[in-house]
C-alpha atoms as a PDB file:
ATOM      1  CA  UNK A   1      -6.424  21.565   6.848  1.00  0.00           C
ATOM      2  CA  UNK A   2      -4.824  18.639   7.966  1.00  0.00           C
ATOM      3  CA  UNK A   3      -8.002  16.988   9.706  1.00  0.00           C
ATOM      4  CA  UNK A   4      -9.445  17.962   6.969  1.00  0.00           C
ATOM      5  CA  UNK A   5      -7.241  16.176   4.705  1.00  0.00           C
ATOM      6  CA  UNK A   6      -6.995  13.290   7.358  1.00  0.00           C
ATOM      7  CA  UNK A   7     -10.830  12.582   7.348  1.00  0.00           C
ATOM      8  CA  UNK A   8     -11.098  12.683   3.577  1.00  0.00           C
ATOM      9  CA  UNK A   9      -7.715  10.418   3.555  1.00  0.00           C
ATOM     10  CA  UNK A  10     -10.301   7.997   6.201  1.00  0.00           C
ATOM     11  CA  UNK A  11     -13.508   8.273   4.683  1.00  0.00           C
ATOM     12  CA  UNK A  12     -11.770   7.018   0.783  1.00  0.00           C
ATOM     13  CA  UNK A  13     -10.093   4.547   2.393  1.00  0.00           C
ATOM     14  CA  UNK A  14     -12.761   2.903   3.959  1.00  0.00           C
ATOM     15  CA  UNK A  15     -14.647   3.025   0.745  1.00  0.00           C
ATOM     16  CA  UNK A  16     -11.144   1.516  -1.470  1.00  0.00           C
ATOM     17  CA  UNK A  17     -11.307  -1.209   0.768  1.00  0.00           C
ATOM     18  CA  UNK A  18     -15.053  -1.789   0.366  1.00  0.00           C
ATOM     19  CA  UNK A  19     -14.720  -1.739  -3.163  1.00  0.00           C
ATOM     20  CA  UNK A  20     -11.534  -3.514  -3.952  1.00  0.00           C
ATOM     21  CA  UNK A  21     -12.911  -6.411  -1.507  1.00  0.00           C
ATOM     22  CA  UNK A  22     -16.372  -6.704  -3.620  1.00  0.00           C
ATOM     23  CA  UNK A  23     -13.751  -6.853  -6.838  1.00  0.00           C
ATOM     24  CA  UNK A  24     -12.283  -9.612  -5.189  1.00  0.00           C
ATOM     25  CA  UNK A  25     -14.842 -11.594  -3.781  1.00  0.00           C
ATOM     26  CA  UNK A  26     -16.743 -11.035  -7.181  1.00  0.00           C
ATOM     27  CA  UNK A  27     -16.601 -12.875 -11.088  1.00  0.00           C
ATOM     28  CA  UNK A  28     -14.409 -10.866 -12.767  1.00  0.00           C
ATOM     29  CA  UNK A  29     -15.031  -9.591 -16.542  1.00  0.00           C
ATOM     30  CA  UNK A  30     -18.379  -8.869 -15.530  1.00  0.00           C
ATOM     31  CA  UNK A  31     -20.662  -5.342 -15.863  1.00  0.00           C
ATOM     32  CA  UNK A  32     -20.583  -4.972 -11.651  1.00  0.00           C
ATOM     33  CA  UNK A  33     -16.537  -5.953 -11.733  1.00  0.00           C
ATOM     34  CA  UNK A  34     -15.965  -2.971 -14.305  1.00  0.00           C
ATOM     35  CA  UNK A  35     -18.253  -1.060 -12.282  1.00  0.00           C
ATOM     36  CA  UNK A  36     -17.180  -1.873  -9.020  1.00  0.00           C
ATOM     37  CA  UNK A  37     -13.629  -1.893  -9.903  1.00  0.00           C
ATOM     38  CA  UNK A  38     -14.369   1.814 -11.045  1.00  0.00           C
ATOM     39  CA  UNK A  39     -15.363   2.481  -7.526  1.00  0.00           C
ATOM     40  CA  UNK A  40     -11.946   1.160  -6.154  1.00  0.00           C
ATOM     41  CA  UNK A  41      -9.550   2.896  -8.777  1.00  0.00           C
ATOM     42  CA  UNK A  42     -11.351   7.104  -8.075  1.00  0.00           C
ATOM     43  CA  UNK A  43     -11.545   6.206  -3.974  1.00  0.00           C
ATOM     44  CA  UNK A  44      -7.924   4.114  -4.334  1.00  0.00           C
ATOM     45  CA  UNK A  45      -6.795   7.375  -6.444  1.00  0.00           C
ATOM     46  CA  UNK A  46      -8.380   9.725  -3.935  1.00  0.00           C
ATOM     47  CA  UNK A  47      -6.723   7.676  -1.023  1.00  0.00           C
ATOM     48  CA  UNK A  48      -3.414   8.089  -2.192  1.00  0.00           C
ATOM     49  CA  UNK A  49      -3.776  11.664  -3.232  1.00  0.00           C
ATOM     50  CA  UNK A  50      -4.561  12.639   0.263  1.00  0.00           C
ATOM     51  CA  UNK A  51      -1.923  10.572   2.135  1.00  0.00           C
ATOM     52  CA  UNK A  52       0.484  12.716   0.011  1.00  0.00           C
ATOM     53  CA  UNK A  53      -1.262  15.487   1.735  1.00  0.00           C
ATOM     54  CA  UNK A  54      -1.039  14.211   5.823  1.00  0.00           C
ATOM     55  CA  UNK A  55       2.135  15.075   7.808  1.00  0.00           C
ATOM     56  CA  UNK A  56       0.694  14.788  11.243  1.00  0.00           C
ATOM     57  CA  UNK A  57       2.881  11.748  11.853  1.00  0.00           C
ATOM     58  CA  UNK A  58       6.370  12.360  10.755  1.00  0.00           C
ATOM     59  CA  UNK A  59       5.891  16.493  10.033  1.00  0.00           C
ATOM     60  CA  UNK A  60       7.487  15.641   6.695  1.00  0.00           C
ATOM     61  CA  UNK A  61       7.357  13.188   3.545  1.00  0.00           C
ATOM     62  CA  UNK A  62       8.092   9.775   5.838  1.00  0.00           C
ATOM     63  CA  UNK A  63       7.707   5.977   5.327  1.00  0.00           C
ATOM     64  CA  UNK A  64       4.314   5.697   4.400  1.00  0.00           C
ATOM     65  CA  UNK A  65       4.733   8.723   2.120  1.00  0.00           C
ATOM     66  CA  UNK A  66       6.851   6.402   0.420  1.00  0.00           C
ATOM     67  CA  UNK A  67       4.470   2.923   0.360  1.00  0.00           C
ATOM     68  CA  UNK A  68       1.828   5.212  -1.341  1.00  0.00           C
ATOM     69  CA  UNK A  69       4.106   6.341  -4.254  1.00  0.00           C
ATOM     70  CA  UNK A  70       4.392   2.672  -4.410  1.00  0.00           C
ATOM     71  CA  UNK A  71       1.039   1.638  -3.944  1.00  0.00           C
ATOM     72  CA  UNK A  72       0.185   4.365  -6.821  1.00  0.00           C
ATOM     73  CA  UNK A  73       2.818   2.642  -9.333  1.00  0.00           C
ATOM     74  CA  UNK A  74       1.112  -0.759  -8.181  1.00  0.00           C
ATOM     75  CA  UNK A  75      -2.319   0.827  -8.881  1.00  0.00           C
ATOM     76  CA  UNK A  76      -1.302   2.403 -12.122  1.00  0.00           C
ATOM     77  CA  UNK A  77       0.351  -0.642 -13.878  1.00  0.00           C
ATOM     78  CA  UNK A  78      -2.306  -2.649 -13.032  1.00  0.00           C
ATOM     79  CA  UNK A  79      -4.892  -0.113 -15.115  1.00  0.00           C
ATOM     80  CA  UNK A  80      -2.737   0.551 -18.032  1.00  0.00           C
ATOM     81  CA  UNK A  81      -3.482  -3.032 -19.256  1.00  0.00           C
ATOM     82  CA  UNK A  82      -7.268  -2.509 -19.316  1.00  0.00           C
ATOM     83  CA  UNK A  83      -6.990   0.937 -20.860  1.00  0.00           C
ATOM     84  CA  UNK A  84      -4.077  -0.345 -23.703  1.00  0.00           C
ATOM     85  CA  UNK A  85      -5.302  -3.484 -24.091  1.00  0.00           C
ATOM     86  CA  UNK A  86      -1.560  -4.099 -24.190  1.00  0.00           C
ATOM     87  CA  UNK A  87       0.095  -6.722 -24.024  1.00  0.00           C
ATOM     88  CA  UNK A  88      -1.689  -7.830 -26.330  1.00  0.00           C
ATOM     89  CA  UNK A  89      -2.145 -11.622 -25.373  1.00  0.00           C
ATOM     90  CA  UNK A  90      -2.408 -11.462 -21.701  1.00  0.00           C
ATOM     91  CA  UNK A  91      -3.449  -7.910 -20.873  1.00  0.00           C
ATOM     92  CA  UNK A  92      -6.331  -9.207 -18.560  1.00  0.00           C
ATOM     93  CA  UNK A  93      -3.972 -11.186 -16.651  1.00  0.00           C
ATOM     94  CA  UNK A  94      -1.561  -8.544 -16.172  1.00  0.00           C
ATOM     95  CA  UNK A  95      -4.443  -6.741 -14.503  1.00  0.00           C
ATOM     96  CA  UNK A  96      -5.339  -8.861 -12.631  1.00  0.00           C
ATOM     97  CA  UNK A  97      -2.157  -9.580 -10.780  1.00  0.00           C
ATOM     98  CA  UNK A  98      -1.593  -6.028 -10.031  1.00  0.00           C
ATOM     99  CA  UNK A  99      -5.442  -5.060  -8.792  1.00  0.00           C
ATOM    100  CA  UNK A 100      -4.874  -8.349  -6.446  1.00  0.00           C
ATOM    101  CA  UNK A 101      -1.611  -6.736  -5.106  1.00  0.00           C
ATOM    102  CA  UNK A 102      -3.332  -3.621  -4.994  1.00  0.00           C
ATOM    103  CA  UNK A 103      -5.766  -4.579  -2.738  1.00  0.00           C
ATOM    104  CA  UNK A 104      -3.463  -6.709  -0.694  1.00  0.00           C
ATOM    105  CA  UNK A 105      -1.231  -3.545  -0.138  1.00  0.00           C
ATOM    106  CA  UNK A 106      -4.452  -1.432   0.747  1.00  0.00           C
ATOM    107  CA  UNK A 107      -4.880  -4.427   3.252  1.00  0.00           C
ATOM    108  CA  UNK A 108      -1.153  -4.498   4.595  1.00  0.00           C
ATOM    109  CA  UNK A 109      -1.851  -0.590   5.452  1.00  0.00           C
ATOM    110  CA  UNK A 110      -5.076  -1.145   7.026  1.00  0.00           C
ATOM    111  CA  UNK A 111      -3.689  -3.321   9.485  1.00  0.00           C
ATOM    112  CA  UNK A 112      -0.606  -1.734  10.215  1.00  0.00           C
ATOM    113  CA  UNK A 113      -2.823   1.213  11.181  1.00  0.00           C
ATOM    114  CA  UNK A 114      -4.852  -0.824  13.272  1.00  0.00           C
ATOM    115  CA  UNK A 115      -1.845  -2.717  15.070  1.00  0.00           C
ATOM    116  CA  UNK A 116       0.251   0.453  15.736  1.00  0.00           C
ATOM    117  CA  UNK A 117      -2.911   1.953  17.452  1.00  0.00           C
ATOM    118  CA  UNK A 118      -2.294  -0.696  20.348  1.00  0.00           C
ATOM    119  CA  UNK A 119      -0.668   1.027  23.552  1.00  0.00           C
ATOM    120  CA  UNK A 120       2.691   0.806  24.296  1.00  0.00           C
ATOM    121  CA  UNK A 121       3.722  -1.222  21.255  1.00  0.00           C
ATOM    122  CA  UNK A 122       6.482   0.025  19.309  1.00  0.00           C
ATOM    123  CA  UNK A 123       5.544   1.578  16.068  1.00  0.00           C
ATOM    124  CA  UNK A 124       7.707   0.174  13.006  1.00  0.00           C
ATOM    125  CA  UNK A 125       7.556  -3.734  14.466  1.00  0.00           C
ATOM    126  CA  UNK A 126       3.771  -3.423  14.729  1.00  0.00           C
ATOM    127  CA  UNK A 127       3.964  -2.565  10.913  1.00  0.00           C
ATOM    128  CA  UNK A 128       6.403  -5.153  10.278  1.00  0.00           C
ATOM    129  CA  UNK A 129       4.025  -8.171  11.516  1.00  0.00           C
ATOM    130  CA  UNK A 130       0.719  -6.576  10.250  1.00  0.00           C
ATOM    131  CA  UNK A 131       2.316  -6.140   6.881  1.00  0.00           C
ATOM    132  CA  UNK A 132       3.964  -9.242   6.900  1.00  0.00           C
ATOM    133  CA  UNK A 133       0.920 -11.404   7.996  1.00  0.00           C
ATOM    134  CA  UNK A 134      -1.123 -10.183   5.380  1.00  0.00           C
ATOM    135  CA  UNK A 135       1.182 -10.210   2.700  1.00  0.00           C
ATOM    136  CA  UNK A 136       1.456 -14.169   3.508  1.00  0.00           C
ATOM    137  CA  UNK A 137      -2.000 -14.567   3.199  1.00  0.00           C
ATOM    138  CA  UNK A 138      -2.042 -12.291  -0.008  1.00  0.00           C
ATOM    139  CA  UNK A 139       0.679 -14.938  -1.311  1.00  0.00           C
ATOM    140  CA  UNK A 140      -1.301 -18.166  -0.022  1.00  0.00           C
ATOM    141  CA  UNK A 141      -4.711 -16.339  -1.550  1.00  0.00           C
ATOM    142  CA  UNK A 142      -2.661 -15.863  -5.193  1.00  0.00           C
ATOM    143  CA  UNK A 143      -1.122 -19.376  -4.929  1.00  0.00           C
ATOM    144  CA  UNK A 144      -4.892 -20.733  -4.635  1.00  0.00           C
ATOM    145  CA  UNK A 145      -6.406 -18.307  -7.145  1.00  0.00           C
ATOM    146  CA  UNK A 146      -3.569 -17.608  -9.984  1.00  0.00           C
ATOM    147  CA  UNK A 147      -4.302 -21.099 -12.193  1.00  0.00           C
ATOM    148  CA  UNK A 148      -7.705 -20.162 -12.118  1.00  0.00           C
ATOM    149  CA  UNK A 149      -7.190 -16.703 -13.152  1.00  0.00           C
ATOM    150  CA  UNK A 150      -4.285 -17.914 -15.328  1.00  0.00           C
ATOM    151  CA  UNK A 151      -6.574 -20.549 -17.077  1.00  0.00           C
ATOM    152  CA  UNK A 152      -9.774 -17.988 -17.564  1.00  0.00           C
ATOM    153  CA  UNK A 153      -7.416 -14.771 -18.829  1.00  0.00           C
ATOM    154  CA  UNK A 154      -4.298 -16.052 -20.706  1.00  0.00           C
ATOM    155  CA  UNK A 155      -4.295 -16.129 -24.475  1.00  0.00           C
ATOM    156  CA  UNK A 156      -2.071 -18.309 -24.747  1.00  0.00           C
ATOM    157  CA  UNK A 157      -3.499 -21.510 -23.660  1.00  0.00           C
ATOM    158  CA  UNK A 158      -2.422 -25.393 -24.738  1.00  0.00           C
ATOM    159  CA  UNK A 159      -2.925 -26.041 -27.634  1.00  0.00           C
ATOM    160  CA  UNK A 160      -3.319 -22.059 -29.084  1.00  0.00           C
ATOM    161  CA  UNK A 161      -0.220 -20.203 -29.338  1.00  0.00           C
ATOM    162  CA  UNK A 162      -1.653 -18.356 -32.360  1.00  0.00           C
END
């Protein structure tokens, strides 16, 4: 059961990370982002519901037991927004923050895996760097892309504060 649970765990990751990549690279508010996004929030879902189902590494509920619970708040808050349409003035932006972080997390785990796979490394600082160097490049890719997103997706604009 649990190579079972570990391939499925695999196989939806590698299709979240597909996905949520095509989401990013793509216009958002668009027929393909809604459907794409689709795509990333059932294999995302299905990702996290398996890794709560793998305990070849720790035998028990261990560390990245833990980053999915958060990855699945991350995931959740940033859907609740599209499906509310609340708050009501900057719902889309709200979204779009969390999907971004989302995807970045998705990332941060990706290359932790791949990092801690390197011989004779030692485990927890090989997740520390991977995470860490991606989640600066998450921060430097927000800082470039936030006023855009800001400027397409806010109500509240100069000028209209309604």
């Amino acid at each position: 059961m649990q190579q079972l649970m570990g391939n499925l765990h695999f196989a939806s990751a590698i299709l979240a990370l597909t996905f949520g990549s095509l989401v990013l690279l793509q216009k958002k508010a668009t027929r393909f982002h809604r459907k794409i996004g689709m795509a990333y929030v059932v294999s995302m879902s299905f990702m996290l519901l398996t890794s709560f189902m793998t305990y070849r590494l720790y035998g028990r509920f261990g560390t990245f037991h833990y980053m999915s619970v958060f990855a699945t708040i991350v995931l959740a808050v940033g859907m609740l927004p599209m499906w509310f349409k609340r708050p009501r003035n900057n719902y889309k932006l709200l979204h779009i923050n969390f999907m971004y972080w989302s995807v970045i997390g998705l990332y941060m785990a990706l290359f932790s895996e791949v990092f801690t796979r390197i011989p004779e490394t030692p485990f927890y600082k090989m997740v520390f760097w991977a995470s860490l160097g991606v989640l600066v490049l998450g921060f430097v890719g927000h800082w470039m892309f936030f006023p855009k997103w800001r400027q397409r997706f806010n109500v509240y604009k100069a000028g209209n504060h309604g």
